[in-house]
Protein backbone atom coordinates (compact mmCIF):
# COMPACT_ATOMS: atom_id res chain seq x y z
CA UNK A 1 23.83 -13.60 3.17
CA UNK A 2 23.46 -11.73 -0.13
CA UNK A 3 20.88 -13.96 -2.18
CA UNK A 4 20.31 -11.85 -4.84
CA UNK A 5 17.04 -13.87 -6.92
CA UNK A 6 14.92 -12.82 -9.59
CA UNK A 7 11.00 -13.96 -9.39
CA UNK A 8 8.74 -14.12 -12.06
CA UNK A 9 5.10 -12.98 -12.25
CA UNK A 10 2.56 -13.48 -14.60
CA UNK A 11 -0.39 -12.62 -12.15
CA UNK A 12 1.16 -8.87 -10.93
CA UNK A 13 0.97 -5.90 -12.29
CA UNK A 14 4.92 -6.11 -12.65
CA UNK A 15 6.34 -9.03 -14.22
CA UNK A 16 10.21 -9.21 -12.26
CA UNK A 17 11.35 -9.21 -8.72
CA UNK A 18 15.21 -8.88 -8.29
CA UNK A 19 15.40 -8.58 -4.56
CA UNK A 20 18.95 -9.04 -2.54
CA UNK A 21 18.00 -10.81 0.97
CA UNK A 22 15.58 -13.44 2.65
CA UNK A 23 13.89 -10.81 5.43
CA UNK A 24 14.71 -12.79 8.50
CA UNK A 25 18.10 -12.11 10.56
CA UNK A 26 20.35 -9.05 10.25
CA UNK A 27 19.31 -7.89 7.48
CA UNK A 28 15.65 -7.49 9.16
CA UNK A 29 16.92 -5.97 11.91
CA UNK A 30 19.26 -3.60 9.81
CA UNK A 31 16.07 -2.43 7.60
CA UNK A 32 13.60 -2.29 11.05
CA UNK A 33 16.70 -0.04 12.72
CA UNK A 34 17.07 1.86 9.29
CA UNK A 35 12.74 2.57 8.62
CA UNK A 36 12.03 3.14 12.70
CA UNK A 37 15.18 3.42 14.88
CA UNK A 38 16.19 6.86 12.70
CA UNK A 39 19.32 5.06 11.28
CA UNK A 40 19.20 6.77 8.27
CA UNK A 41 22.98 6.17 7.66
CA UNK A 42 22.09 2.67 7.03
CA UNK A 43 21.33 3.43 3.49
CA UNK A 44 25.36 3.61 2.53
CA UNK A 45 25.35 0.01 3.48
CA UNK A 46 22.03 -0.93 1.29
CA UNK A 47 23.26 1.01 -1.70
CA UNK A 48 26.89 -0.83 -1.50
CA UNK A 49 24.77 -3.92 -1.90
CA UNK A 50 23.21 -2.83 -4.64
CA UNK A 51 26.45 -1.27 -6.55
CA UNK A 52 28.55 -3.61 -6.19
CA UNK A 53 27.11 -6.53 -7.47
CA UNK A 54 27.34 -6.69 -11.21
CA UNK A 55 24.44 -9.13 -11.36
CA UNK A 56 22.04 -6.02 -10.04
CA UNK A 57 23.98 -3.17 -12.02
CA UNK A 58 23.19 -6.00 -15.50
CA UNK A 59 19.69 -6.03 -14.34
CA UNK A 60 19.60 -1.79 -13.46
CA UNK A 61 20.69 -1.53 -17.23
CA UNK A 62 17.03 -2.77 -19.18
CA UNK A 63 15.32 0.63 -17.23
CA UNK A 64 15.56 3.86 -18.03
CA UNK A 65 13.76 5.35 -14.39
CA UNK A 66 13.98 4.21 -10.81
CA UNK A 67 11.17 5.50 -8.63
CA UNK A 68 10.95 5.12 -5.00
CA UNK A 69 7.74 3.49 -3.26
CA UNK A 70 6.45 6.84 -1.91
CA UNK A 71 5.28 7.54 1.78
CA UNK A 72 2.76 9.54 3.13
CA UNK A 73 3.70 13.15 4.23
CA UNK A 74 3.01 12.67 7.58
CA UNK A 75 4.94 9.49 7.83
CA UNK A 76 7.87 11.00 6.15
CA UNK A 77 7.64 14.13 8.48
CA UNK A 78 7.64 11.99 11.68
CA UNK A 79 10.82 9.49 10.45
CA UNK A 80 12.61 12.44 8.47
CA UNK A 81 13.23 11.03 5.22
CA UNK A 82 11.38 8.54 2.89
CA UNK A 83 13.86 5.09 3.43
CA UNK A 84 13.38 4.08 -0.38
CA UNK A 85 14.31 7.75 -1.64
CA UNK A 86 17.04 8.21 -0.07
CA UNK A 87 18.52 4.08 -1.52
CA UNK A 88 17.37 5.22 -4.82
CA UNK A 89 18.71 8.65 -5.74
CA UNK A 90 22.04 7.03 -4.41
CA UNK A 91 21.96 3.74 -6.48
CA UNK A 92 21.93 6.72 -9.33
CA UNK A 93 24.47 8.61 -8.43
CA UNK A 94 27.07 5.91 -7.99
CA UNK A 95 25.96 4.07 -11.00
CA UNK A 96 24.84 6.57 -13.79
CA UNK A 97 22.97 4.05 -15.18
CA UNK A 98 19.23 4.94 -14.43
CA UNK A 99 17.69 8.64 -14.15
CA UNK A 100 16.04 9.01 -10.46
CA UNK A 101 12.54 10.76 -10.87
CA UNK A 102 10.69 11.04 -7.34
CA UNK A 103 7.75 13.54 -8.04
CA UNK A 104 5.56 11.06 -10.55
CA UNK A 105 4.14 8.77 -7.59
CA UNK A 106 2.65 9.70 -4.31
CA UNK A 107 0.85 8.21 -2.16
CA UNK A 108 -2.60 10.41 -1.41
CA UNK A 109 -3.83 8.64 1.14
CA UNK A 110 -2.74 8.14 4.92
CA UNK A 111 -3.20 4.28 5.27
CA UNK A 112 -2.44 1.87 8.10
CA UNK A 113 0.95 0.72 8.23
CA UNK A 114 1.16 -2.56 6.10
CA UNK A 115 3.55 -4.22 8.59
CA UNK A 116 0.45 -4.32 10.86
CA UNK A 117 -1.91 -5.94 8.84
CA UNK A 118 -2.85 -9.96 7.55
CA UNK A 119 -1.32 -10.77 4.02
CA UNK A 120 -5.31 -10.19 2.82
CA UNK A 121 -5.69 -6.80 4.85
CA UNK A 122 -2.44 -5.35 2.88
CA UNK A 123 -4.20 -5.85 -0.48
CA UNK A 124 -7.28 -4.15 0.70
CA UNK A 125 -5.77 -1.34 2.34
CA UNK A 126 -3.03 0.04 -0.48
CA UNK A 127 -6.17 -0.07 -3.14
CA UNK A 128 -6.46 3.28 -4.51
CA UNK A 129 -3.77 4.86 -2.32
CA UNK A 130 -1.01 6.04 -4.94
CA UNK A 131 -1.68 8.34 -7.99
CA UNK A 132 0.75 9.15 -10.65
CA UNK A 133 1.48 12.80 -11.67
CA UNK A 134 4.35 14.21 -14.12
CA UNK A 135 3.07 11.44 -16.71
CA UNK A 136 4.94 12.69 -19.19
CA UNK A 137 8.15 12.17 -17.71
CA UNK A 138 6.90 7.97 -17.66
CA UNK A 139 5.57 7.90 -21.34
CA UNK A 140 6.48 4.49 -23.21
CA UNK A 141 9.19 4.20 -20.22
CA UNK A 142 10.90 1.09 -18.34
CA UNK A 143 10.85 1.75 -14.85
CA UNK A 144 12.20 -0.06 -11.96
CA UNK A 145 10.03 0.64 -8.68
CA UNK A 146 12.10 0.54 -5.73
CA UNK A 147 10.81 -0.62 -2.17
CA UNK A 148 12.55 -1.94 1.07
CA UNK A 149 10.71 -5.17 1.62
CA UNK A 150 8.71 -7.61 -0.05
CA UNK A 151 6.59 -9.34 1.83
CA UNK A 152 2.61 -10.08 -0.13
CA UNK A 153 3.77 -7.62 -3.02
CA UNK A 154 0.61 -5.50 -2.33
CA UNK A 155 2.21 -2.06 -2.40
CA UNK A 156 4.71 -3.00 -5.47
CA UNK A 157 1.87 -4.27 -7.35
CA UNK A 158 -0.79 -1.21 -6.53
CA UNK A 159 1.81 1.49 -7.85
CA UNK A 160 2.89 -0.72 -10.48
CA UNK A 161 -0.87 -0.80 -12.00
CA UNK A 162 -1.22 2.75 -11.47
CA UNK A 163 2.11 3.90 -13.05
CA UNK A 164 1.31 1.03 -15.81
CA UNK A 165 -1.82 3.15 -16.04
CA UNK A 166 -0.17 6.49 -16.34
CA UNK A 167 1.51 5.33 -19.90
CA UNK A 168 5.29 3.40 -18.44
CA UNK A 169 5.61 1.13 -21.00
CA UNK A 170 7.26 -1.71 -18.47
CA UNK A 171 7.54 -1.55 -14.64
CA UNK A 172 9.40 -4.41 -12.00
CA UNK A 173 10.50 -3.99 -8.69
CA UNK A 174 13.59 -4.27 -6.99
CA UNK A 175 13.76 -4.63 -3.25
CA UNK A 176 16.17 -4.76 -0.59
CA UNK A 177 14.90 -7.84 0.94
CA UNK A 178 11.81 -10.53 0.33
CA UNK A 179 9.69 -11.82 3.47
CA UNK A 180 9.09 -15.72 2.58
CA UNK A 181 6.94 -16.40 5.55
């Protein structure tokens, strides 16, 4: 069922969360068919979510960038696309609300995959493992970081700090769905 909830965060490098579902049910099983089961028509359903709910397209409207949680090139060379790209560039095109930008993050290092790990291991493991190029094109920005799932916040937060870093003048994250266990 479409939740769609907005958490605050003083202790992130990201202060709000708008996320749509609880990650438990179809929608998990949607998202794990869509990330590993190369479903990548699954996106049209995600982005209908998203575009259709004027709650979402209100909250789209404070940013002026949406930028996909990168994945590693091997990862993306294996699966075929990068799942958060592909969501992102179309939430823009439907909506013509944000500009899509997809060359300022990357991830430089090949890490474990975080759905393997403890909540602790996640934090450890995404440390130092995004960079942020193109700053220009982020300069005194408000960009909305898009991800699939939520679950400790890890990955959000680590490219949050580093595009906070880079000179974006306000970053939260949107996500398809929020793991509460």
């Amino acid at each position: 069922m479409l939740q769609c909830k907005i958490n605050n965060y003083s202790d992130k490098n990201f202060v709000r969360h708008l996320y749509l579902f609880e990650y438990d049910g179809i929608i998990k099983e949607k998202i794990i068919q869509y990330k590993f089961k190369d479903k990548a028509y699954l996106n049209e359903m995600f982005v209908n979510f998203i575009v259709k709910n004027k709650k979402i397209c209100g909250f789209l409207k404070n940013y002026d960038i949406i930028i996909p949680t990168p994945i590693s090139k091997s990862r993306k060379k294996i699966r075929g696309y990068n799942q958060t790209e592909l969501i992102a560039r179309k939430i823009c095109d439907k909506t013509n609300i944000l500009h899509f930008e997809k060359d300022i993050l990357i991830k430089t290092k090949n890490i474990v995959p975080q759905s393997t790990l403890t909540r602790k291991e996640r934090q450890q493991n995404v440390q130092n493992a995004y960079d942020v190029i193109n700053t220009e094109k982020i300069q005194d920005k408000k960009v909305l970081l898009f991800d699939d799932v939520y679950t400790t916040g890890s990955t959000v937060n680590e490219c949050s700090r580093m595009l906070k870093m880079s000179g974006a003048s306000m970053v939260d994250v949107l996500t398809i769905a929020k793991d509460s266990t």
